[in-house]
C-alpha atoms as a PDB file:
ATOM      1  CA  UNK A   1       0.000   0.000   0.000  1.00  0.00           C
ATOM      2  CA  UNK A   2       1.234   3.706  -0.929  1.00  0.00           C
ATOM      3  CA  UNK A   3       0.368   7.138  -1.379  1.00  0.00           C
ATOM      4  CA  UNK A   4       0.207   8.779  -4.539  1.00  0.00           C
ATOM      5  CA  UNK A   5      -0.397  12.817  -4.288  1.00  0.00           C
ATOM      6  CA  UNK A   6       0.191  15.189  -6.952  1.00  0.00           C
ATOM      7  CA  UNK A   7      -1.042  18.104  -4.601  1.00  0.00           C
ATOM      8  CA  UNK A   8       0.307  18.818  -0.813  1.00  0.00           C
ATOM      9  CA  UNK A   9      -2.329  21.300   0.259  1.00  0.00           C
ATOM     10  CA  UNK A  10      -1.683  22.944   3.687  1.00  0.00           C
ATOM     11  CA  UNK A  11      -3.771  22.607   6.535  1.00  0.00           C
ATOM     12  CA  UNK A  12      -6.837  21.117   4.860  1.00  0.00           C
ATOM     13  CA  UNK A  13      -9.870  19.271   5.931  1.00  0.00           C
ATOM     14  CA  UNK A  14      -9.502  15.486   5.289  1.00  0.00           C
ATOM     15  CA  UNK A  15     -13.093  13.913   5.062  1.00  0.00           C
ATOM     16  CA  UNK A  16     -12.743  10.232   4.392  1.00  0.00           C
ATOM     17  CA  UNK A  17     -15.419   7.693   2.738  1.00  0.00           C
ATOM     18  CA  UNK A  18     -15.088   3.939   2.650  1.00  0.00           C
ATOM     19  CA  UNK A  19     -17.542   1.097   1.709  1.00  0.00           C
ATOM     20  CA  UNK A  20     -19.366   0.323   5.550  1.00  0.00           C
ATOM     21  CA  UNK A  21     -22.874  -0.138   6.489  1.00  0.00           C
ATOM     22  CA  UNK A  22     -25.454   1.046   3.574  1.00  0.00           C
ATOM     23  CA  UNK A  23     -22.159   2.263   1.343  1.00  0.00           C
ATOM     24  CA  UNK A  24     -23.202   5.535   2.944  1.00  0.00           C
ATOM     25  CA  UNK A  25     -19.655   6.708   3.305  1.00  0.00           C
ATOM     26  CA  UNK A  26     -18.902   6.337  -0.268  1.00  0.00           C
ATOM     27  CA  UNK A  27     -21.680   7.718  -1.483  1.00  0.00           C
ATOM     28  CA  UNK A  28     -21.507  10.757   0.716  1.00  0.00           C
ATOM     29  CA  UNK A  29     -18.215  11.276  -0.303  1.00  0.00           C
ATOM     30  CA  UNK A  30     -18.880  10.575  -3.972  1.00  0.00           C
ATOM     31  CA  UNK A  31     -21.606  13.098  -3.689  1.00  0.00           C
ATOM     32  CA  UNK A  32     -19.802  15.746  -2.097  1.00  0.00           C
ATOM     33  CA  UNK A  33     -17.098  15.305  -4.997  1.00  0.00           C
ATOM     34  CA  UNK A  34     -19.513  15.788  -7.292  1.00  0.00           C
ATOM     35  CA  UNK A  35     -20.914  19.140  -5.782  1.00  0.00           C
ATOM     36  CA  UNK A  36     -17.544  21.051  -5.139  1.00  0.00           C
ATOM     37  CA  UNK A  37     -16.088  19.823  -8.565  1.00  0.00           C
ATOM     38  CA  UNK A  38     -12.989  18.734  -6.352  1.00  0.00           C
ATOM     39  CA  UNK A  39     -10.143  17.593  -8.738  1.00  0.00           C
ATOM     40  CA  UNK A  40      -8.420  14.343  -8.605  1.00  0.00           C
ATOM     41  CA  UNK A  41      -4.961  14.866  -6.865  1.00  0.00           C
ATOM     42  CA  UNK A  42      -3.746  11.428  -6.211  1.00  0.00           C
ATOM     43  CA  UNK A  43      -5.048   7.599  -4.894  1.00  0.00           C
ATOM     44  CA  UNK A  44      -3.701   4.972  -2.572  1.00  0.00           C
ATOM     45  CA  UNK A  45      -2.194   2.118  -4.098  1.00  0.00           C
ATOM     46  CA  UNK A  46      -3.413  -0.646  -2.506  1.00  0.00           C
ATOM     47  CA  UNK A  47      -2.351  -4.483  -4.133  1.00  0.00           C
ATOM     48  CA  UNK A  48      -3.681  -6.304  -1.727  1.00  0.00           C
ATOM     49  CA  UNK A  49      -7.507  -5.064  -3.482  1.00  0.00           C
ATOM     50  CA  UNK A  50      -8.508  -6.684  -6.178  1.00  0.00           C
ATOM     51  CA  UNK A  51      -8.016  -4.082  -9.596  1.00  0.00           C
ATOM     52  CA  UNK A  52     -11.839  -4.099 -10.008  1.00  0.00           C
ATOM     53  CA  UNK A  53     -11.890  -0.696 -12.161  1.00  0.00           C
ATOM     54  CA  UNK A  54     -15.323   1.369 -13.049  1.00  0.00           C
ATOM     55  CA  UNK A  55     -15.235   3.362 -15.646  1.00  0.00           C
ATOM     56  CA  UNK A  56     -17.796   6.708 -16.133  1.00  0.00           C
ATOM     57  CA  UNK A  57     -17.149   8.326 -19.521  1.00  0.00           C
ATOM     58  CA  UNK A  58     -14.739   6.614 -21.025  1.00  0.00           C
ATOM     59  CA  UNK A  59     -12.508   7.547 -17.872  1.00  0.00           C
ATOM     60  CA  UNK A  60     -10.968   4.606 -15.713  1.00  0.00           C
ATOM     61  CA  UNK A  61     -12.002   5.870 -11.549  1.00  0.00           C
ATOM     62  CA  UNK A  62      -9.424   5.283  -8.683  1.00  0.00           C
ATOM     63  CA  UNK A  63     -10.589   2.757  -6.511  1.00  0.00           C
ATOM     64  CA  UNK A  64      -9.354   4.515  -3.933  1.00  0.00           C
ATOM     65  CA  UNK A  65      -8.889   8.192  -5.132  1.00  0.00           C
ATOM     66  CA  UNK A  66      -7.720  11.657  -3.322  1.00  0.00           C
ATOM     67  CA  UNK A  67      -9.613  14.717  -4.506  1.00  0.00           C
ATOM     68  CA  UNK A  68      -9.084  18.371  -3.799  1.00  0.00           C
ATOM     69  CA  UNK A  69     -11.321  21.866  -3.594  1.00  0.00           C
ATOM     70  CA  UNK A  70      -9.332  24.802  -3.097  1.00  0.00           C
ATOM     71  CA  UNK A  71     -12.302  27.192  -2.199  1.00  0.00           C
ATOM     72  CA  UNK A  72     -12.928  25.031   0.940  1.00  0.00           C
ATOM     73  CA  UNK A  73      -9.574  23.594   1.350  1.00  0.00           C
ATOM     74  CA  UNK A  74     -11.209  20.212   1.745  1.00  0.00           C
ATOM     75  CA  UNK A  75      -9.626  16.921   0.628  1.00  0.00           C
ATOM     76  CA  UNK A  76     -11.537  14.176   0.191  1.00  0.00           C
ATOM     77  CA  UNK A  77     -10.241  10.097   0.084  1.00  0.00           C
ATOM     78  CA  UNK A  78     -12.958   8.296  -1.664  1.00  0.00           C
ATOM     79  CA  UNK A  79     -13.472   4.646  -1.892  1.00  0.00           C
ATOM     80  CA  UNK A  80     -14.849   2.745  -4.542  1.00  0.00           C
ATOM     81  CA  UNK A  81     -13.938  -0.818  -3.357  1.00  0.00           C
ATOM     82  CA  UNK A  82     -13.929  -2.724   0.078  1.00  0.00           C
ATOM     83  CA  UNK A  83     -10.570  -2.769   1.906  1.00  0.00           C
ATOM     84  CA  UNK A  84     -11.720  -5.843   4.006  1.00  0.00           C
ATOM     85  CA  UNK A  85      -8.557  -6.258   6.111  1.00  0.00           C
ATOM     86  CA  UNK A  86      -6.571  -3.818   5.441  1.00  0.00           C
ATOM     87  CA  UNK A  87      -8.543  -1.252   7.582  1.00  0.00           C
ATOM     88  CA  UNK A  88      -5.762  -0.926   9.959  1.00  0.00           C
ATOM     89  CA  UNK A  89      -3.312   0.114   7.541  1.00  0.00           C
ATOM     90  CA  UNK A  90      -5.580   2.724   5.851  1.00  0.00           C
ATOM     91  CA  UNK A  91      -6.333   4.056   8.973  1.00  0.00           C
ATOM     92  CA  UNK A  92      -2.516   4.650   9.453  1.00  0.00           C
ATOM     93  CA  UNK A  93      -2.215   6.084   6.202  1.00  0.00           C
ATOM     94  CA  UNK A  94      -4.479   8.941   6.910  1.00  0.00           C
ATOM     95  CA  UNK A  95      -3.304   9.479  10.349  1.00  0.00           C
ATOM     96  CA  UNK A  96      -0.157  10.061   8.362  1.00  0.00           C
ATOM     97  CA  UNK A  97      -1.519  11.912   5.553  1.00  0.00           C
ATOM     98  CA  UNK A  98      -2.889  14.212   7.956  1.00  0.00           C
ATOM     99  CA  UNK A  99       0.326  14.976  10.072  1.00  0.00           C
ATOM    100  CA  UNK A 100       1.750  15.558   6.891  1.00  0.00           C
ATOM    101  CA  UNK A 101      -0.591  17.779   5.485  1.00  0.00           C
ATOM    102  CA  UNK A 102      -1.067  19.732   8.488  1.00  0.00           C
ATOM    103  CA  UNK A 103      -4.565  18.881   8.411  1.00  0.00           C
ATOM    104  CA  UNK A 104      -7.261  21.134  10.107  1.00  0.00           C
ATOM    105  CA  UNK A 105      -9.224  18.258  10.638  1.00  0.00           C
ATOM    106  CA  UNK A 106      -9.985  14.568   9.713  1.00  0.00           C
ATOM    107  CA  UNK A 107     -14.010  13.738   9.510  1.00  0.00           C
ATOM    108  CA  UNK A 108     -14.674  10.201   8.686  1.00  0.00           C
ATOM    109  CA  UNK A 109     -18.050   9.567   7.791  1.00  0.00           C
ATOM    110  CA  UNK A 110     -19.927   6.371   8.351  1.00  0.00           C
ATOM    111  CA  UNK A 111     -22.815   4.499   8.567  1.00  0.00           C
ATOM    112  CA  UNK A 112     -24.362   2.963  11.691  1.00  0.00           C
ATOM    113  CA  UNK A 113     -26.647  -0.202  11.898  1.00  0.00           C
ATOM    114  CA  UNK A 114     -30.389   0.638  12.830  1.00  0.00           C
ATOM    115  CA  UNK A 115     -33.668  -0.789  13.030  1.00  0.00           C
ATOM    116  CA  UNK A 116     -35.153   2.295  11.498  1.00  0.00           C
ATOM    117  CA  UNK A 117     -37.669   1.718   8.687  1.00  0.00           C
ATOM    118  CA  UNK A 118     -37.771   3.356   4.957  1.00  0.00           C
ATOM    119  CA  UNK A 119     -40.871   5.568   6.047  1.00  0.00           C
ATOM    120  CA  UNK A 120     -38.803   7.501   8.904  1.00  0.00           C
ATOM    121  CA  UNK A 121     -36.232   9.860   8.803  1.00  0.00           C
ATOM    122  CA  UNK A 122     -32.412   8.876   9.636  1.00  0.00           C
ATOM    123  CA  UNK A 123     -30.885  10.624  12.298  1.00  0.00           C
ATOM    124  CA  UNK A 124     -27.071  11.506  12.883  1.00  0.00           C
ATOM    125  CA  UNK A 125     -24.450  11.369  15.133  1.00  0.00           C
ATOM    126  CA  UNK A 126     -21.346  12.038  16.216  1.00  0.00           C
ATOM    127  CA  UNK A 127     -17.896  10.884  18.144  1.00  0.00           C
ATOM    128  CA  UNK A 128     -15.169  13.419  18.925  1.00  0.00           C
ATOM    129  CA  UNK A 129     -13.803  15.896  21.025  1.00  0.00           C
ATOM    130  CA  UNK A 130     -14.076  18.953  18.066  1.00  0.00           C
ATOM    131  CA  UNK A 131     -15.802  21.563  20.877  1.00  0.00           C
ATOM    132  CA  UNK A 132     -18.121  22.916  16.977  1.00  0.00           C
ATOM    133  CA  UNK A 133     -19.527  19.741  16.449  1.00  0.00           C
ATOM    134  CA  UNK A 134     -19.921  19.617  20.209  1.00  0.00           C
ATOM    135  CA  UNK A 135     -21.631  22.675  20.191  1.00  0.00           C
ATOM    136  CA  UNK A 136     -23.631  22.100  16.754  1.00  0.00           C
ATOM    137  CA  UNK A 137     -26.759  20.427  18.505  1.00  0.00           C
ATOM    138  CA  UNK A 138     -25.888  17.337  17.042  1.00  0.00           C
ATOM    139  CA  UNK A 139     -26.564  13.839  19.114  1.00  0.00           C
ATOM    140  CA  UNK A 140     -23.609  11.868  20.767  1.00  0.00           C
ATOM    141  CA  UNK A 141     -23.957   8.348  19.521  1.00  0.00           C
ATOM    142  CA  UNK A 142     -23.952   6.664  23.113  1.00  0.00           C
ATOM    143  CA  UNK A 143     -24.797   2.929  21.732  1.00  0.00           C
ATOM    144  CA  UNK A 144     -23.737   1.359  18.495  1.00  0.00           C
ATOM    145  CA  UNK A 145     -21.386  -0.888  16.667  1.00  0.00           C
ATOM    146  CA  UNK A 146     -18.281   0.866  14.445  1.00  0.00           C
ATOM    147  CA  UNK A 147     -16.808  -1.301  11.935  1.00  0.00           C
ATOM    148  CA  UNK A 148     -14.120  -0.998   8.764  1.00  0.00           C
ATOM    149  CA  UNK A 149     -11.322   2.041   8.538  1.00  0.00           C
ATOM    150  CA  UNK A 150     -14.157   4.531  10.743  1.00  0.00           C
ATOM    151  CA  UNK A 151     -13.535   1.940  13.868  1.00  0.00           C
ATOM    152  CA  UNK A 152      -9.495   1.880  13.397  1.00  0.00           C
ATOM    153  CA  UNK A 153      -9.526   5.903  13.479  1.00  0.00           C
ATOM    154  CA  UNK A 154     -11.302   5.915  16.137  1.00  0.00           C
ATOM    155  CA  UNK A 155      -8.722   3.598  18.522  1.00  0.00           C
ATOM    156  CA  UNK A 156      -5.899   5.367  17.882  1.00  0.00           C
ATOM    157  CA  UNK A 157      -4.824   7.883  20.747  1.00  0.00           C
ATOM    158  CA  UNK A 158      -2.549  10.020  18.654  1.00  0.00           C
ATOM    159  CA  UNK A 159      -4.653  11.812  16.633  1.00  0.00           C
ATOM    160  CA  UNK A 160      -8.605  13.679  17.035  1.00  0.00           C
ATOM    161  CA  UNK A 161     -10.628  12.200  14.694  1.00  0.00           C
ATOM    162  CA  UNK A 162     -14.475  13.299  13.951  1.00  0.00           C
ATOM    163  CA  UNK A 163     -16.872  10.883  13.029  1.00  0.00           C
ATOM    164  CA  UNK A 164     -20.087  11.309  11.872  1.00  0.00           C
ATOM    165  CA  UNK A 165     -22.742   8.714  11.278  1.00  0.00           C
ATOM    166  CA  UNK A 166     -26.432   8.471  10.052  1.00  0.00           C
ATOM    167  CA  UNK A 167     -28.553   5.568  10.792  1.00  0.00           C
ATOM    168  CA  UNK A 168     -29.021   2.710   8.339  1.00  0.00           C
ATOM    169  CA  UNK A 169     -31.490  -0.683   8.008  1.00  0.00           C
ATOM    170  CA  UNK A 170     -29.589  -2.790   6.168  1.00  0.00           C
ATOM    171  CA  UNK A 171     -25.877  -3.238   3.958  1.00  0.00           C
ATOM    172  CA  UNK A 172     -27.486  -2.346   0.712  1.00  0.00           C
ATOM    173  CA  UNK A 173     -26.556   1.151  -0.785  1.00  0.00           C
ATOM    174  CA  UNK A 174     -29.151   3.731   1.114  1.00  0.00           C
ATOM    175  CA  UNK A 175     -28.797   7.361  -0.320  1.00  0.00           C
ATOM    176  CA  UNK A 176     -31.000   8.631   2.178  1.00  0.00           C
ATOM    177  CA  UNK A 177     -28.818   8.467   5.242  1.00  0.00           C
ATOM    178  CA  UNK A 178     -25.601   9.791   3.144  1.00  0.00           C
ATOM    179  CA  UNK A 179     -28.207  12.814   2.376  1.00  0.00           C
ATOM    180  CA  UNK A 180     -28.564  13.439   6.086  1.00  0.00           C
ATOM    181  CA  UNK A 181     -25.174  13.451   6.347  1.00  0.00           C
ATOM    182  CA  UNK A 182     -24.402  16.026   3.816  1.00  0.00           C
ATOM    183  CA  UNK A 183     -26.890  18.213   5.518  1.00  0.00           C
ATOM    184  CA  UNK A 184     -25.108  17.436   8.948  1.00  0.00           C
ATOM    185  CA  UNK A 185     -21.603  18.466   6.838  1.00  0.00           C
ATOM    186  CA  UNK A 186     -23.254  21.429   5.125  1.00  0.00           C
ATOM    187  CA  UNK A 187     -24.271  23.041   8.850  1.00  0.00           C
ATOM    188  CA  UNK A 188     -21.064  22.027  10.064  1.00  0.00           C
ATOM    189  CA  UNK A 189     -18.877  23.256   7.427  1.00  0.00           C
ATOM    190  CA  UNK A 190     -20.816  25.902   5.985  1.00  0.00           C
ATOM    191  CA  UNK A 191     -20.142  24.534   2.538  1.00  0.00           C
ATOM    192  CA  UNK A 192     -23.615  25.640   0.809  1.00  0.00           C
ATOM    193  CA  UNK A 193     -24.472  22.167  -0.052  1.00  0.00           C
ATOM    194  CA  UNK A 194     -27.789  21.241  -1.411  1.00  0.00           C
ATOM    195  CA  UNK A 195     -28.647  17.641  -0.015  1.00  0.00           C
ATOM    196  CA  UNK A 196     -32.103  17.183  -2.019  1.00  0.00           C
ATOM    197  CA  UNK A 197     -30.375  16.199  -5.445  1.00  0.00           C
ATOM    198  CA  UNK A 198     -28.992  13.219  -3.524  1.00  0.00           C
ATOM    199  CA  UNK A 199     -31.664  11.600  -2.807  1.00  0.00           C
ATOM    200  CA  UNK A 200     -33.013  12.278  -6.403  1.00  0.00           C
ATOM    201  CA  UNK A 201     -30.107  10.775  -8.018  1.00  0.00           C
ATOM    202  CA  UNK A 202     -30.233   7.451  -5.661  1.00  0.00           C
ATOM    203  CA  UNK A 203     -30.604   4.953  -7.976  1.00  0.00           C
ATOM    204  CA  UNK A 204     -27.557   6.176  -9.875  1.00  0.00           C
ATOM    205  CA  UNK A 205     -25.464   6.426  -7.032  1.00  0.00           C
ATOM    206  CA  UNK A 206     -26.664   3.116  -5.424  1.00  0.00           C
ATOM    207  CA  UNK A 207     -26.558   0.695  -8.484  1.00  0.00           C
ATOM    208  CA  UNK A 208     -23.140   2.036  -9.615  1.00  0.00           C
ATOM    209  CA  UNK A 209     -21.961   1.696  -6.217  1.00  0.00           C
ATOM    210  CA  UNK A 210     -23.370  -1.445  -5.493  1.00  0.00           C
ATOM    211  CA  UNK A 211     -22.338  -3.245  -8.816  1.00  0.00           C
ATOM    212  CA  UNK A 212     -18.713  -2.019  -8.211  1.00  0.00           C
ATOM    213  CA  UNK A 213     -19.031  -3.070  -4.094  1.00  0.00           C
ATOM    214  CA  UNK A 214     -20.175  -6.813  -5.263  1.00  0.00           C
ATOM    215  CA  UNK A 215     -17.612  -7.464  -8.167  1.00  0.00           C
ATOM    216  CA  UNK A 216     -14.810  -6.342  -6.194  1.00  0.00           C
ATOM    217  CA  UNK A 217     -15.967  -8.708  -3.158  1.00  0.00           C
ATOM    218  CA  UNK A 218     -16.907 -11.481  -5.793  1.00  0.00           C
ATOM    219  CA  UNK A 219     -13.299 -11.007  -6.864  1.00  0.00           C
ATOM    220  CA  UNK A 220     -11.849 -11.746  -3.496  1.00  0.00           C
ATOM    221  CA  UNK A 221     -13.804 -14.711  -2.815  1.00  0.00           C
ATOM    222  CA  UNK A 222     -12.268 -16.244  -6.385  1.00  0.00           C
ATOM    223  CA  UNK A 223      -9.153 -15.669  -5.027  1.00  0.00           C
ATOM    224  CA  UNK A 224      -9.405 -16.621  -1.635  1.00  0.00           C
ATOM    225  CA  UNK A 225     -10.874 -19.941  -2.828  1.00  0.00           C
ATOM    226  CA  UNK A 226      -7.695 -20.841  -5.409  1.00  0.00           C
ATOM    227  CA  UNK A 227      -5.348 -20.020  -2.559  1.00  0.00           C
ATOM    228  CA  UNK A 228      -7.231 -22.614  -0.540  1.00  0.00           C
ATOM    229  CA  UNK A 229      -7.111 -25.044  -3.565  1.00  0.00           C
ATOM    230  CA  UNK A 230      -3.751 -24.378  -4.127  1.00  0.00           C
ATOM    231  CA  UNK A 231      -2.415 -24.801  -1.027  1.00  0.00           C
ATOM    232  CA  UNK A 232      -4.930 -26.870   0.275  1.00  0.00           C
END
């Protein structure tokens, strides 16, 4: 696993995305990509992942891409595949990345596990000691289970990480509680993001997301399994 970065912006915001409970990371992040028009910078090389590349017209995407917007001095890492063991090591790499960099901040955002239905409204959450997002009115999640890079950052004791989370039923793509976490952002950030056209473009985001999620895990398994035979 390495870095690649064309860009070393100073003292930015790193907001981090990867594939967890309803995707909603990913497709938070992807969304928020979208909206600033943040430029590619750089990815993480990771061999260990399966090279399962999407392409969106005619243009390969990073499975694991950095992206930069100089207005808000935000930098985004976005994931387009699952890192299924490897969280550890990605978790160090943007501890590092950030130290590096300088960083203002490093916001993870996540999905948690709920027993909420379509018909209500997620709610958000929060873990960190930033005294604004304290302040912000937003919940403390108090109960819950944290999995994949979100749960690394969150162990380590040499660095303040903020995490924010919005409910979610289930581990298939859900646009609506990445929308409530754009709106979370948006108040948080003051970035003048609209949240409504993400839930209008679900299906786009979700079937793109989940297609690429599912080959890249279908990969592994295919692999995993000739190891065994191999060896076996």
């Amino acid at each position: 696993m390495h870095l690649v970065l064309e860009k070393r912006p100073r003292n930015p915001i790193i907001i981090s995305g990867f594939p967890g409970f309803g995707l909603v990371g990913t497709i938070a992040t992807e969304f928020l990509i979208k909206h600033l028009d943040a430029e590619p910078i750089g990815n993480v090389r990771v061999e260990e992942v399966p090279p399962v590349i999407a392409v969106h017209k005619g243009v390969p995407l990073e499975p694991i891409g950095i992206f930069y917007d100089k207005r808000t001095n935000i930098l985004i890492l976005h994931a387009l595949t699952g890192v299924n063991n490897l969280e550890w090591d990605l978790a160090e790499l943007i501890v590092k990345l950030g130290k590096d960099l300088k960083a203002k901040e490093i916001i993870s955002l996540e999905g948690v596990g709920s027993d909420i239905t379509d018909s209500q409204t997620p709610k958000a959450f929060y873990i960190g000691n930033c005294k604004k997002i304290k302040a912000s009115g937003l919940e403390s999640l108090r109960e819950g289970i944290i999995v994949g890079v979100t749960g690394a950052l969150l162990l380590r004791k040499d660095v303040s990480v903020t995490c924010i989370f919005a409910e979610t039923h289930s581990t298939l793509p859900d646009s609506r509680a990445a929308a409530k976490i754009i709106e979370v952002l948006d108040k948080y950030l003051n970035l003048k993001v609209d949240y409504k056209p993400l839930l209008k473009k679900a299906e786009d985001f979700e079937s793109k997301l989940k297609t690429i999620v599912e080959k890249s895990q279908s990969i592994s398994a295919q692999r995993d399994k000739k190891k065994l035979t191999y060896f076996g």
